[in-house]
Protein backbone atom coordinates (compact mmCIF):
# COMPACT_ATOMS: atom_id res chain seq x y z
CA UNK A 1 -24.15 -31.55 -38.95
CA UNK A 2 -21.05 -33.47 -37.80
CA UNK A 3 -18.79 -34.97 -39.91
CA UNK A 4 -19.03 -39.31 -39.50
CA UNK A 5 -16.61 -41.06 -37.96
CA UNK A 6 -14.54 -42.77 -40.88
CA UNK A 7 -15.44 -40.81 -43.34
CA UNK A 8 -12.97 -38.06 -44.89
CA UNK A 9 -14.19 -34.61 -45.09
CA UNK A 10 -14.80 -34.24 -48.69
CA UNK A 11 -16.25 -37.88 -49.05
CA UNK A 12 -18.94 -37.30 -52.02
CA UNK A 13 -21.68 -40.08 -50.92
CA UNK A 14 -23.33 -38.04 -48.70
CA UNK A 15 -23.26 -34.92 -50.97
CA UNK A 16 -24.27 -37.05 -54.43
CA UNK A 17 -26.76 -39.08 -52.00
CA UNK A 18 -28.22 -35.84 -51.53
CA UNK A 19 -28.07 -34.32 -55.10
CA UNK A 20 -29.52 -37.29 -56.24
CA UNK A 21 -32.83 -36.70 -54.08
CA UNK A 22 -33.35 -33.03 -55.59
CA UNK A 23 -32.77 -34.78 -59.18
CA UNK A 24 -35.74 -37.41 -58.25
CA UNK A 25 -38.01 -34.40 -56.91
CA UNK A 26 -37.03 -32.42 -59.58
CA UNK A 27 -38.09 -35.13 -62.70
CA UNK A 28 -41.50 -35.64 -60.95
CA UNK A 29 -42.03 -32.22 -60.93
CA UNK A 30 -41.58 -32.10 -64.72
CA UNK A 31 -44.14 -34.49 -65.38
CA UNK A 32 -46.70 -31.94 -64.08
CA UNK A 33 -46.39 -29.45 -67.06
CA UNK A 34 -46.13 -32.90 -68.94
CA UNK A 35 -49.80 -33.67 -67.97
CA UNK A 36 -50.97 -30.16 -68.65
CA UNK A 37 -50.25 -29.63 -72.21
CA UNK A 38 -50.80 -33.09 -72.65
CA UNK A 39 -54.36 -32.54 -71.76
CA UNK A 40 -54.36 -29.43 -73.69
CA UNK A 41 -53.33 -31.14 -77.16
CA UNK A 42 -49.92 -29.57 -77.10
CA UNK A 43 -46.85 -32.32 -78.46
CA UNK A 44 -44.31 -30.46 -76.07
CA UNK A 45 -45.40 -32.52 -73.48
CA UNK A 46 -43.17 -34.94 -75.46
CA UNK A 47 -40.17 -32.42 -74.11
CA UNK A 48 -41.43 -32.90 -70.45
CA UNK A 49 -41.66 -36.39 -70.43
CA UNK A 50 -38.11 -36.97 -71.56
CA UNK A 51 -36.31 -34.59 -69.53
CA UNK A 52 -38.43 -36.29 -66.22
CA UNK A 53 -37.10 -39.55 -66.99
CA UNK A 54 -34.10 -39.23 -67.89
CA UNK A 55 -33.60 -36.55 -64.49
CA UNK A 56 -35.41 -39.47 -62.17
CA UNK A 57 -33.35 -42.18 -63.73
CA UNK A 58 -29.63 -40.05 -63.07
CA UNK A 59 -31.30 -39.27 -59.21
CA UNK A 60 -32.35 -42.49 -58.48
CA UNK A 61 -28.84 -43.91 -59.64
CA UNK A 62 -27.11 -41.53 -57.95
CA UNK A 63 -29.52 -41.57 -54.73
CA UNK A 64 -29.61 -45.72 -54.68
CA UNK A 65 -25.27 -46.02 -55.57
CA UNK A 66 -25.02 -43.45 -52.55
CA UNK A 67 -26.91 -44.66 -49.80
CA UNK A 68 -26.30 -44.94 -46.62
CA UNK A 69 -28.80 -45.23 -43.08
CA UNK A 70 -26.54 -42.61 -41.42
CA UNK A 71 -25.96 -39.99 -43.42
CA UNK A 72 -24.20 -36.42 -41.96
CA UNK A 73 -22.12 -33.51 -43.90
CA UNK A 74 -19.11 -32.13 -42.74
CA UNK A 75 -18.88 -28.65 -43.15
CA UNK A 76 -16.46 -29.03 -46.11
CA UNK A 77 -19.41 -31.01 -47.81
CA UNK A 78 -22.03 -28.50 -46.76
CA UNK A 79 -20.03 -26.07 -49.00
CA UNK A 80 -19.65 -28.77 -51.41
CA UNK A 81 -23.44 -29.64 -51.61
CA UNK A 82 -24.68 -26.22 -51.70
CA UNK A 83 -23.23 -25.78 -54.73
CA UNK A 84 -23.03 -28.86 -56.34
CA UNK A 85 -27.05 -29.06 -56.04
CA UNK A 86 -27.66 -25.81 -57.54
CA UNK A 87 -25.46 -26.48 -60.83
CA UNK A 88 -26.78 -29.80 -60.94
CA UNK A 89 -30.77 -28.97 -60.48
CA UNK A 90 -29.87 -26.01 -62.96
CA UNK A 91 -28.68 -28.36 -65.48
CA UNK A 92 -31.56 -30.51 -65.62
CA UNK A 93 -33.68 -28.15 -65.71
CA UNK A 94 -32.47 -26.03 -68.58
CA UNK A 95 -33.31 -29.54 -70.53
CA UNK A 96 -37.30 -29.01 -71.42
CA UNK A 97 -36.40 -25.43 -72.85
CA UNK A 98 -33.46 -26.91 -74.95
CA UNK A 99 -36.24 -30.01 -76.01
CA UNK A 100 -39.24 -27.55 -76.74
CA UNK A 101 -40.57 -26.19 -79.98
CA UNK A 102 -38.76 -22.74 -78.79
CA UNK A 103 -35.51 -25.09 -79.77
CA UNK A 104 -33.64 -22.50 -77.84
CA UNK A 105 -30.00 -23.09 -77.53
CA UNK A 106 -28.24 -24.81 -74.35
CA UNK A 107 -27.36 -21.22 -73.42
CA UNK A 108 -30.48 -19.71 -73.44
CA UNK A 109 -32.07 -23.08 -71.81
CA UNK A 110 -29.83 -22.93 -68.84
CA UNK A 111 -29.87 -18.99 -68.52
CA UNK A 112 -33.75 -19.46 -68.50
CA UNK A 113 -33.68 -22.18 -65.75
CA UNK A 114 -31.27 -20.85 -63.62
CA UNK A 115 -32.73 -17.57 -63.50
CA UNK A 116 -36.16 -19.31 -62.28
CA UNK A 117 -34.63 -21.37 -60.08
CA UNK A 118 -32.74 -18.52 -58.53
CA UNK A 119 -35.90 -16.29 -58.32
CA UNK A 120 -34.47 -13.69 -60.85
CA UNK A 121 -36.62 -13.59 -63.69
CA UNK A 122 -34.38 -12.88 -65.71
CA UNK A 123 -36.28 -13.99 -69.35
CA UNK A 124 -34.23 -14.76 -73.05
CA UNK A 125 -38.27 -15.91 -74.42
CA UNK A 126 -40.30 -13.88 -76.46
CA UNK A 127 -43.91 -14.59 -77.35
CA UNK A 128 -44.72 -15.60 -74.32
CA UNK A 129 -48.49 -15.18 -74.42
CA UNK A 130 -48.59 -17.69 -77.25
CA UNK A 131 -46.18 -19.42 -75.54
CA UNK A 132 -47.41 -23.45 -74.82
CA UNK A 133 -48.94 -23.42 -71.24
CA UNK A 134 -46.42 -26.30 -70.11
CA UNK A 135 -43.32 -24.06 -70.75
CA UNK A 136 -44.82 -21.41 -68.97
CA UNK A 137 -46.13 -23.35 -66.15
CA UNK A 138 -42.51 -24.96 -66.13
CA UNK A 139 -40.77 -21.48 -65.37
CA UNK A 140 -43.20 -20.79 -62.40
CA UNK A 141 -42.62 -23.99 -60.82
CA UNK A 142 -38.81 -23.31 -61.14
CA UNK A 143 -38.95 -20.16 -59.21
CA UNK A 144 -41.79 -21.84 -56.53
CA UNK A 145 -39.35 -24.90 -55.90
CA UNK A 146 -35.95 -22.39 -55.81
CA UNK A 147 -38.45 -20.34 -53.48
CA UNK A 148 -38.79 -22.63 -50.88
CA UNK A 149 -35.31 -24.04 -51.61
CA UNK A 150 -33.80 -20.34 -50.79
CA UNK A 151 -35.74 -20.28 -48.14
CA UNK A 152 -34.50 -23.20 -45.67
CA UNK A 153 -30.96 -22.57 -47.52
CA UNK A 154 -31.03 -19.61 -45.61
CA UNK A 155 -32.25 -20.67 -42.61
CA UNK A 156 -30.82 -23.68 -41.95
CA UNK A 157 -27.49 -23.87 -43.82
CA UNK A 158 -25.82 -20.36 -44.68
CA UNK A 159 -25.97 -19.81 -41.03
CA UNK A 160 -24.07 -23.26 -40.47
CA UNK A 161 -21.44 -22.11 -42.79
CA UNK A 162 -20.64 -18.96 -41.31
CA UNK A 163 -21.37 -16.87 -44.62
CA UNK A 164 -21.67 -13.21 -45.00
CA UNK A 165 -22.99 -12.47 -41.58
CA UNK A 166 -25.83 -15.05 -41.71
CA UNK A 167 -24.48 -16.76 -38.23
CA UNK A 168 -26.10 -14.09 -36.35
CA UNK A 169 -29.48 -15.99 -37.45
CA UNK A 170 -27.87 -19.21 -36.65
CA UNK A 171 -30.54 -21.35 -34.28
CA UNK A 172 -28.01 -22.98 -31.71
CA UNK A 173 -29.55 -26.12 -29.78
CA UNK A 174 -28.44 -24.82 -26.41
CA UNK A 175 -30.29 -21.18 -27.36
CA UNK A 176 -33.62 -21.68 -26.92
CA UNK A 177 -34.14 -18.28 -26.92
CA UNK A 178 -34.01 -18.53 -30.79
CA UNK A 179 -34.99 -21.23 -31.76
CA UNK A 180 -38.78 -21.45 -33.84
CA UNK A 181 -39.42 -24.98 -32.88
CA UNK A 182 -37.92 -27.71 -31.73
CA UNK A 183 -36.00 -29.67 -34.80
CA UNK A 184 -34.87 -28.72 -38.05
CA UNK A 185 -37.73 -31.21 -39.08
CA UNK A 186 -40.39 -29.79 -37.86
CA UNK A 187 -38.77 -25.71 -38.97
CA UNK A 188 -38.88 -27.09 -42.56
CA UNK A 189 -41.94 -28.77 -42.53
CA UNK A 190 -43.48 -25.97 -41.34
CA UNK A 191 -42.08 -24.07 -43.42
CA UNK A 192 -43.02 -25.65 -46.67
CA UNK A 193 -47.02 -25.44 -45.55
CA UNK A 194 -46.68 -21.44 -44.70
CA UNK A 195 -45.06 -21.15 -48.71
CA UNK A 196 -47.77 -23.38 -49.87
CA UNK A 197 -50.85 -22.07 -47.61
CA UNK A 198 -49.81 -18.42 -49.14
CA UNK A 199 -49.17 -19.49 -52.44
CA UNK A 200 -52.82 -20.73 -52.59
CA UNK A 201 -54.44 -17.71 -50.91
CA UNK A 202 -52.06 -15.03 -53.03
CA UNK A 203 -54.10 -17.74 -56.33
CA UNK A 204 -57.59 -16.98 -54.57
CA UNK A 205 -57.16 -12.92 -54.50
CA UNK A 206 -55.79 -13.45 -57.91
CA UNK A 207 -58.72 -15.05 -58.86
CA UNK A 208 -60.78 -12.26 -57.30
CA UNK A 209 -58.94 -9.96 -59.96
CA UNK A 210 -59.93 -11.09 -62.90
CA UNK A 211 -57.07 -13.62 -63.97
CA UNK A 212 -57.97 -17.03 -65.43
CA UNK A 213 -56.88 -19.93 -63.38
CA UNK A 214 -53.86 -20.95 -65.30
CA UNK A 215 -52.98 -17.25 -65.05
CA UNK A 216 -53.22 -17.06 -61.46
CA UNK A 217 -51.48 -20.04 -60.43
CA UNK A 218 -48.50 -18.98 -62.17
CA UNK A 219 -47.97 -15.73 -61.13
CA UNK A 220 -48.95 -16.96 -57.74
CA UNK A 221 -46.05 -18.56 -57.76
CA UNK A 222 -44.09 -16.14 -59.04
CA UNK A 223 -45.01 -13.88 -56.48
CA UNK A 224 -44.29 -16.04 -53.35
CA UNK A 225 -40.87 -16.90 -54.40
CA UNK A 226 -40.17 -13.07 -55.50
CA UNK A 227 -39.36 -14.18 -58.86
CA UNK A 228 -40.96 -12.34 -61.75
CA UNK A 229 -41.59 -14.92 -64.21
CA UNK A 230 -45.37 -14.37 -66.16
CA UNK A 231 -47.44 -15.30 -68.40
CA UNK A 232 -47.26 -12.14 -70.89
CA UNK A 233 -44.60 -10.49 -71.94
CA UNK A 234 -46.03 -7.21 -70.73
CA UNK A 235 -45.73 -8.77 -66.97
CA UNK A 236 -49.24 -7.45 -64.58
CA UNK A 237 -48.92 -4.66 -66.89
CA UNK A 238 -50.91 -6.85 -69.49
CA UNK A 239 -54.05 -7.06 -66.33
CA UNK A 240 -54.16 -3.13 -66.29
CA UNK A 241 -55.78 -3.65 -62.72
CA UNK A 242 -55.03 -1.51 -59.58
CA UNK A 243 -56.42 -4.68 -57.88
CA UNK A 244 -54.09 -6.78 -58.86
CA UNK A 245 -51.34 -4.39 -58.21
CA UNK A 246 -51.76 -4.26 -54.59
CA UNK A 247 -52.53 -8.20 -54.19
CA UNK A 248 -49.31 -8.71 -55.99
CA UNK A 249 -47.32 -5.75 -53.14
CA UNK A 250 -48.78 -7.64 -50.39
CA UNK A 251 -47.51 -10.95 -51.37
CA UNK A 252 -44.30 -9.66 -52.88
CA UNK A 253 -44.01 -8.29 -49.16
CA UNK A 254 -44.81 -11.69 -47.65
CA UNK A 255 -42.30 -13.16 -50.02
CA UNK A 256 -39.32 -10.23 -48.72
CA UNK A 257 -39.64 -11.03 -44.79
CA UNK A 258 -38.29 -13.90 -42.87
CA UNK A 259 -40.73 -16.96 -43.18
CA UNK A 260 -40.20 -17.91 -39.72
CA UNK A 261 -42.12 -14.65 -38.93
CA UNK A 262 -45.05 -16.12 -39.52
CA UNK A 263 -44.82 -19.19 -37.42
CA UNK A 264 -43.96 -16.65 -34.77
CA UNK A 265 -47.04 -14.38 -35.50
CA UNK A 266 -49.33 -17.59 -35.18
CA UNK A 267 -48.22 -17.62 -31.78
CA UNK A 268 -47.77 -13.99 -31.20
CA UNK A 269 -50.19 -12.08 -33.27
CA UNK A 270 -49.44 -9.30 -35.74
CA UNK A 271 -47.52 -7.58 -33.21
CA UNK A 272 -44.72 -10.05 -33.47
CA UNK A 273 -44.89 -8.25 -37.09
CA UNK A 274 -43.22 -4.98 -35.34
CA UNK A 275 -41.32 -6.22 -33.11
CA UNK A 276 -38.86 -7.77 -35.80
CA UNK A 277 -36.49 -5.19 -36.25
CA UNK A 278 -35.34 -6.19 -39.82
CA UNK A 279 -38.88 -6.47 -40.86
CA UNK A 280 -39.37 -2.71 -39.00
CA UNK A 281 -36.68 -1.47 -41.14
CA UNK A 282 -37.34 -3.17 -44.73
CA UNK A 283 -41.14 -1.92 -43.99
CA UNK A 284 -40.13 1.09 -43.17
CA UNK A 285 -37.65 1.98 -46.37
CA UNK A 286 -40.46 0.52 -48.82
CA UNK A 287 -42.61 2.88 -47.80
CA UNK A 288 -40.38 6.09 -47.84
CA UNK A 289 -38.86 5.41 -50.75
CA UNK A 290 -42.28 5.34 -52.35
CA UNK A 291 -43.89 8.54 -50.71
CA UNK A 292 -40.04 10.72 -51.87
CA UNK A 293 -40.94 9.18 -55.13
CA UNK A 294 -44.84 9.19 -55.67
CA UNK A 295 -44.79 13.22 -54.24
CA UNK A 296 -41.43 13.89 -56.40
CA UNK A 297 -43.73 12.81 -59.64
CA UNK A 298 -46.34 14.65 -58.87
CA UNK A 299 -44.60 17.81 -59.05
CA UNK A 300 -42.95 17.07 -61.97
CA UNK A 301 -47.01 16.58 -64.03
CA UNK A 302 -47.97 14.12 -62.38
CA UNK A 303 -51.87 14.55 -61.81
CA UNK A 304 -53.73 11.40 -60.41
CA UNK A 305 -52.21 10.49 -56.97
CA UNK A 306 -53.92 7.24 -56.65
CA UNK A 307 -52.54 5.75 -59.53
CA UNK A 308 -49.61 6.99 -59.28
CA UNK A 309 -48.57 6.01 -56.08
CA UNK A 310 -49.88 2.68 -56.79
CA UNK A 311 -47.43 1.97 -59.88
CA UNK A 312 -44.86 3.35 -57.74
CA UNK A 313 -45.56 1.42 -54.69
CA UNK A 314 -45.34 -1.68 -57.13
CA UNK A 315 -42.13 -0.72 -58.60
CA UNK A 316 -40.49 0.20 -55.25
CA UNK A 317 -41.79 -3.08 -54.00
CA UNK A 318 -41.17 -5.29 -56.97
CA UNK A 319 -37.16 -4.29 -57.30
CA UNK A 320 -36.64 -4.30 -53.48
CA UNK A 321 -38.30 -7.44 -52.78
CA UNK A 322 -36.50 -8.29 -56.46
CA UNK A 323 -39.38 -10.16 -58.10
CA UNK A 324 -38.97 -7.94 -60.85
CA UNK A 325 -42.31 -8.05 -62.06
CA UNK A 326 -44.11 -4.84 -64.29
CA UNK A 327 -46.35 -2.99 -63.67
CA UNK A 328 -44.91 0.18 -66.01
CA UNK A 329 -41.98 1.17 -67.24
CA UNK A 330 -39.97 3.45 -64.58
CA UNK A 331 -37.22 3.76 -66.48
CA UNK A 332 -39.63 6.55 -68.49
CA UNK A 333 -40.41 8.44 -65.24
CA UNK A 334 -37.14 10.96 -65.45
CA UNK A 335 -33.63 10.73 -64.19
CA UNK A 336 -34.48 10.56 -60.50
CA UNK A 337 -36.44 7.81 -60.88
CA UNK A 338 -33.81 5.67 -63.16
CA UNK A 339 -31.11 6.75 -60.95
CA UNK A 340 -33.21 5.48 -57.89
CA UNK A 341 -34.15 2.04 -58.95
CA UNK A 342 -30.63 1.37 -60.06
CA UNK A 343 -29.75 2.06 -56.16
CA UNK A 344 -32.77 -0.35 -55.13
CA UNK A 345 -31.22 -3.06 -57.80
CA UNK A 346 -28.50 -3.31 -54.32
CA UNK A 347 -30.89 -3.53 -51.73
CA UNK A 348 -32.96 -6.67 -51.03
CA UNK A 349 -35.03 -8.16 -48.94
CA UNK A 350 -35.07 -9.61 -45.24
CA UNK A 351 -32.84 -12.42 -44.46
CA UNK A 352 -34.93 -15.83 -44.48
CA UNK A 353 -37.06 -14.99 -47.15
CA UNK A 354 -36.95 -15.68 -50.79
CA UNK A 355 -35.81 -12.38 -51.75
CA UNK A 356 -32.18 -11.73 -53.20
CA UNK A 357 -30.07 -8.62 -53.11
CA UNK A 358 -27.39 -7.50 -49.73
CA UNK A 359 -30.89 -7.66 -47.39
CA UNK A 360 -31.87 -4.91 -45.27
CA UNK A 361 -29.84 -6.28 -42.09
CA UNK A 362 -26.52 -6.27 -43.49
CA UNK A 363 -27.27 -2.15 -44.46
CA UNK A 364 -28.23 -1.95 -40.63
CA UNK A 365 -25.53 -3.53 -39.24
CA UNK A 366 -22.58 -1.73 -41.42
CA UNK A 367 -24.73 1.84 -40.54
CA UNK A 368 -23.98 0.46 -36.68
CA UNK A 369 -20.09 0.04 -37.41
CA UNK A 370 -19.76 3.25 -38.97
CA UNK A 371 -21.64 5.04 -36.31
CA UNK A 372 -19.47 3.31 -33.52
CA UNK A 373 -16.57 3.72 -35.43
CA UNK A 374 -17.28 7.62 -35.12
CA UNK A 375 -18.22 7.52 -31.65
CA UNK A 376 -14.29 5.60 -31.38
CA UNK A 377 -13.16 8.60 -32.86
CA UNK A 378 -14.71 11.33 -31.07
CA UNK A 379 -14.25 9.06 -27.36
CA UNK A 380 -11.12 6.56 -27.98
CA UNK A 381 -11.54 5.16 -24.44
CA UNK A 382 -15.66 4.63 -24.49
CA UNK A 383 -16.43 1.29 -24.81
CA UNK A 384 -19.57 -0.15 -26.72
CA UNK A 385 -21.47 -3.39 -27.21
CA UNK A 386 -23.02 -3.13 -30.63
CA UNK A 387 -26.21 -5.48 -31.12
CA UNK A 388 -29.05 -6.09 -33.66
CA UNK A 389 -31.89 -6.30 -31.91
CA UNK A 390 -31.48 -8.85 -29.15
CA UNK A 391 -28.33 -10.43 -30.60
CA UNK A 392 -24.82 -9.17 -29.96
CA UNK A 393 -23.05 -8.15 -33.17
CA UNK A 394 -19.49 -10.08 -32.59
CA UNK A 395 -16.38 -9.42 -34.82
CA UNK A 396 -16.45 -12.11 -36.81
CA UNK A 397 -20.23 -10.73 -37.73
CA UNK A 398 -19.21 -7.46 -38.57
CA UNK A 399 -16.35 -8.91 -40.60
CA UNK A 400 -18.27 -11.02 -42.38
CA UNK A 401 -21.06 -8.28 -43.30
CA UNK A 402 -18.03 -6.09 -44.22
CA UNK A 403 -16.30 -8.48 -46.43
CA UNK A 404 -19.86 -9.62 -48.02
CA UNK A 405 -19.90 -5.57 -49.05
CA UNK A 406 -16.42 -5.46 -50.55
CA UNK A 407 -17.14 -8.69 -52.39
CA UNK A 408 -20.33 -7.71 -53.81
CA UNK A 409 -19.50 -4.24 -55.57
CA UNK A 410 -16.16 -6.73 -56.71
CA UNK A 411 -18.47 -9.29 -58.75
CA UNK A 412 -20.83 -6.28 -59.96
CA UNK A 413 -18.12 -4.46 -61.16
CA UNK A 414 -16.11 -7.40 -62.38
CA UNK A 415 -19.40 -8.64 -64.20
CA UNK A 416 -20.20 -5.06 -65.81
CA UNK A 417 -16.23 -4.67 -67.24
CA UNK A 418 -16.96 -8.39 -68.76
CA UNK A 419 -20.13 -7.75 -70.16
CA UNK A 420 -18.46 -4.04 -71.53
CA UNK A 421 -15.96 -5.93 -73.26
CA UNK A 422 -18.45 -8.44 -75.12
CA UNK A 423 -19.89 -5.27 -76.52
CA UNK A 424 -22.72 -4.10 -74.34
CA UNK A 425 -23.25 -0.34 -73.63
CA UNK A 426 -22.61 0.94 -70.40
CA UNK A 427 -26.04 1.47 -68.73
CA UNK A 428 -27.01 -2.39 -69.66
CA UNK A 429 -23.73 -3.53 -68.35
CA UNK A 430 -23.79 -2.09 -65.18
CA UNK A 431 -27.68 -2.85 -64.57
CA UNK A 432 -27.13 -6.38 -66.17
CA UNK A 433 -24.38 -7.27 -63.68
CA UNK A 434 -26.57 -5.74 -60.79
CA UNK A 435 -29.45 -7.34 -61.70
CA UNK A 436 -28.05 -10.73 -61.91
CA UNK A 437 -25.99 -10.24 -58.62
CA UNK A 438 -28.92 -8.84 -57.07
CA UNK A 439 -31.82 -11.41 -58.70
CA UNK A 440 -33.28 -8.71 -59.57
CA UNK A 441 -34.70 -9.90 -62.96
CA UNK A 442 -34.97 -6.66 -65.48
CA UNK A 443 -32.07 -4.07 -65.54
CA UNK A 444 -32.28 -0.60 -67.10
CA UNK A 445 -31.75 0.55 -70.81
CA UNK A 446 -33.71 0.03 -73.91
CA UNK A 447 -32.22 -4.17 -74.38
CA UNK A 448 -33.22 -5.48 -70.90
CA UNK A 449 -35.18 -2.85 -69.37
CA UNK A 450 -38.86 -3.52 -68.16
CA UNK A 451 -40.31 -3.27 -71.42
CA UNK A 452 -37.02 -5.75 -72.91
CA UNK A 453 -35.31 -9.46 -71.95
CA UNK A 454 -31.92 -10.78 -72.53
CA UNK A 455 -32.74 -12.62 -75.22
CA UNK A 456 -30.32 -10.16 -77.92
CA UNK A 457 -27.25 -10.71 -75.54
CA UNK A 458 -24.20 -12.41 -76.70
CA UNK A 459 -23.77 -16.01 -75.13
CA UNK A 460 -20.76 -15.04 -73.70
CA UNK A 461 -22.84 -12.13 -72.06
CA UNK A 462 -25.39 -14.52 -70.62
CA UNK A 463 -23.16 -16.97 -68.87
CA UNK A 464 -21.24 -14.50 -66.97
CA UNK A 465 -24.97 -12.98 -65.98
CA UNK A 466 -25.82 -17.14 -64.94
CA UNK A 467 -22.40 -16.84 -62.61
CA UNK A 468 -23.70 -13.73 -61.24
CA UNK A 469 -26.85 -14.85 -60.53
CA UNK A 470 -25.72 -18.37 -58.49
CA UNK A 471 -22.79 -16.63 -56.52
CA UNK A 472 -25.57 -13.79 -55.68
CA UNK A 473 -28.01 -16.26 -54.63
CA UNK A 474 -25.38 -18.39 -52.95
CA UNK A 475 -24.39 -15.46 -50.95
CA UNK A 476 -20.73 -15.44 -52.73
CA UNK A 477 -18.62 -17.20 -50.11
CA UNK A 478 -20.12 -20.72 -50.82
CA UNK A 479 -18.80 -20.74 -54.10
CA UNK A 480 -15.59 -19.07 -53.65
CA UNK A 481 -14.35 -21.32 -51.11
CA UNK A 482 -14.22 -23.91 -53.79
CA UNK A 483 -11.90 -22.19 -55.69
CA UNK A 484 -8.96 -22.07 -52.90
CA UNK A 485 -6.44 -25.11 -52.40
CA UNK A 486 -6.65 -25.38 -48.94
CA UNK A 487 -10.47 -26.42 -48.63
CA UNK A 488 -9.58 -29.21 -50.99
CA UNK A 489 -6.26 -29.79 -49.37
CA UNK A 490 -7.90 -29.82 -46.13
């Protein structure tokens, strides 16, 4: 991406050209929960239908005004783009909601759409198995398009921009070495048939469980892009099925590693699968963290291990992976267990995939610092090449990762004193402002625990938890850098 001769660095006709193209996809895609509760009898379709035209009408202006046969971003209007598509995509979307028969409130509409589109699952609707099947097939398709969206985000353009360590993934041309296939093309094309070849087979074992189709579709997709959104307001709670359980771990799983790991296991087998050393590691924590759990439970009264090993398992897996779905509500299981899955809230997923949170290789790479830093102290004079896996960790890495830390905690902690101030207790302030950081989707507490939504928060509540959520999923720095002089000035 190379900025075009003649053309100034913060030139918007590439960037709106752009953001115009997501606002055409985007308005088709409405018209599909259109057609369904059109054929269905329902008059919201009326909702659909409006909101698609008027979104393809603003993209094709914008896409046909902004044209141009050679069109290349700068790295200002990378930064630019990133976020300018997100608020823009967010904005549309929010518009069905508003239009509805829920009449919810702009508020509520865009809190709804941006949590979908950010994978948090984050929900302000009630009643949502009564709910009209095109609004709920709506929210799934929100989190299944900011899935994929996520996905060659962070593949292709975080690492461009340098942001919070993410350039250690970064696919040079003249490092073959890294590189998944040949073009950026052909990566995202590829891409896009792994997310929708697993969406359909995660529908099939769905299917196997017991759900209806309509049922499984959605959740499908919820479940691929580690979202959370369902079709009950009891979650897979409402299914009471172990069955379903464990289909939806396994594809929550396939949704919290890198994608590209499964071009390279096409070519490599499953042993490509344990080679990965971030996939080794995020593996590796799920499945301690649920065996200290499952065998502190069952000394505490716990009597059948099968089942409960299996709701932890889910839980461990749903708030890492932060699809956020429900399966029961931990927050009953004692003080351990509450104090646990607030630290999980932090965690994430592998870089690549669809999951939110810090991601297991920035937790790898600051346990490397600190470890070097005491081997500094014990040998001042030893001298040591730190690397992840195969790649050498370089200073600007490490500071990067570092400063991603610092600036995390910040925007938790800056969200929970906000949200403290507009009146919320303490224990759904702090989990709010982690959740929504994090993508995480529920929090802890009676309000917007498991078994609660958003829905009673104050407005002012929910748009600092919408910030949270896009600078979370943005990975912070592509935001911020809007805010200082210079990058304009520049």
């Amino acid at each position: 991406m190379q900025q075009r001769e003649g053309n100034s660095p913060l030139g918007l006709r590439p960037v709106l050209f752009v953001v115009g193209a997501f606002l055409t996809i985007l308005g088709v895609a409405m018209l599909v929960p259109a057609a369904v509760d059109l054929a269905g009898g329902d008059p919201d379709w009326i909702s659909f239908f409006v909101s698609g035209a008027l979104t393809v009408l603003v993209g094709l202006l914008l896409t046909f005004a902004n044209f141009d046969r050679n069109i290349t971003l700068s790295r200002h209007q990378a930064f630019l783009l990133t976020v300018l598509s997100w608020l823009g995509v967010t904005a549309f979307s929010a518009m069905p909601f508003h239009l509805s028969r829920f009449r919810m409130s702009y508020t509520d509409a865009f809190f709804e759409a941006i949590s979908g589109l950010t994978t948090t699952g984050a929900t302000v609707i009630t009643g949502l198995d009564l709910a009209p099947p095109g609004i709920l097939l709506w929210r799934s398709l929100l989190h299944w398009l900011g899935g994929i969206g996520i996905v060659v985000m962070a593949i292709s353009l975080l690492p461009f921009l340098r942001v919070g360590g993410m350039q250690l993934f970064k696919m040079e041309s003249s490092d073959t070495g890294d590189k998944v296939l040949g073009k950026v093309s052909q990566l995202g094309a590829a891409l896009v048939l792994i997310y929708i070849a697993l969406t359909t087979l995660c529908t099939v074992f769905y299917l196997l469980g017991g759900m209806t189709l309509f049922e499984a579709v959605n959740h499908a997709m919820s479940t691929l892009s580690t979202g959370g959104y369902s079709t009950s307001d009891s979650s897979i709670a409402h299914f009471n099925s172990h069955f379903i359980n464990w289909v939806a771990i396994v594809f929550m799983i396939c949704g919290g590693v890198p994608f590209t790991l499964f071009i390279r296991m096409g070519r490599g087998g499953v042993r490509v699968l344990f080679s990965d050393l971030q996939v080794r590691g995020f593996l590796g924590f799920l499945i301690l963290t649920s065996v200290i759990l499952t065998v502190w439970m069952m000394l505490t009264g716990k009597e059948d291990l099968f089942d409960t090993f299996s709701h932890v398992m889910f839980s461990v897996v749903s708030v890492v992976t932060t699809t956020g779905f429900a399966s029961a509500d931990h927050t009953q299981w004692g003080n351990l267990a509450v104090a646990s899955f607030f630290a999980l809230l932090f965690v994430g997923g592998c870089t690549g995939s669809t999951a939110g949170g810090i991601k297991i290789f920035r937790f790898h790479i600051a346990w490397k610092l600190f470890v070097s830093h005491i081997h500094r102290l014990i040998s001042p004079n030893a001298v040591e090449v730190q690397r992840y896996g195969d790649r050498r960790i370089t200073e600007d890495v490490a500071a990067s990762v570092l400063l991603f830390f610092f600036i995390y905690i910040a925007t938790v902690g800056g969200i929970t004193l906000f949200l403290a101030a507009v009146g919320l207790d303490w224990v759904t302030a702090i989990s709010g402002a982690a959740t929504a950081v994090g993508n995480v989707g529920p929090g802890l507490g009676d309000i917007i625990g498991p078994a609660g939504n958003f829905q009673p928060l104050p407005d002012a509540a929910k748009w600092a938890l919408s910030v949270g959520m896009l600078l979370g999923r943005l990975e912070f720095f592509s935001v911020l850098v809007l805010l200082f002089w210079r990058f304009w000035r520049d």
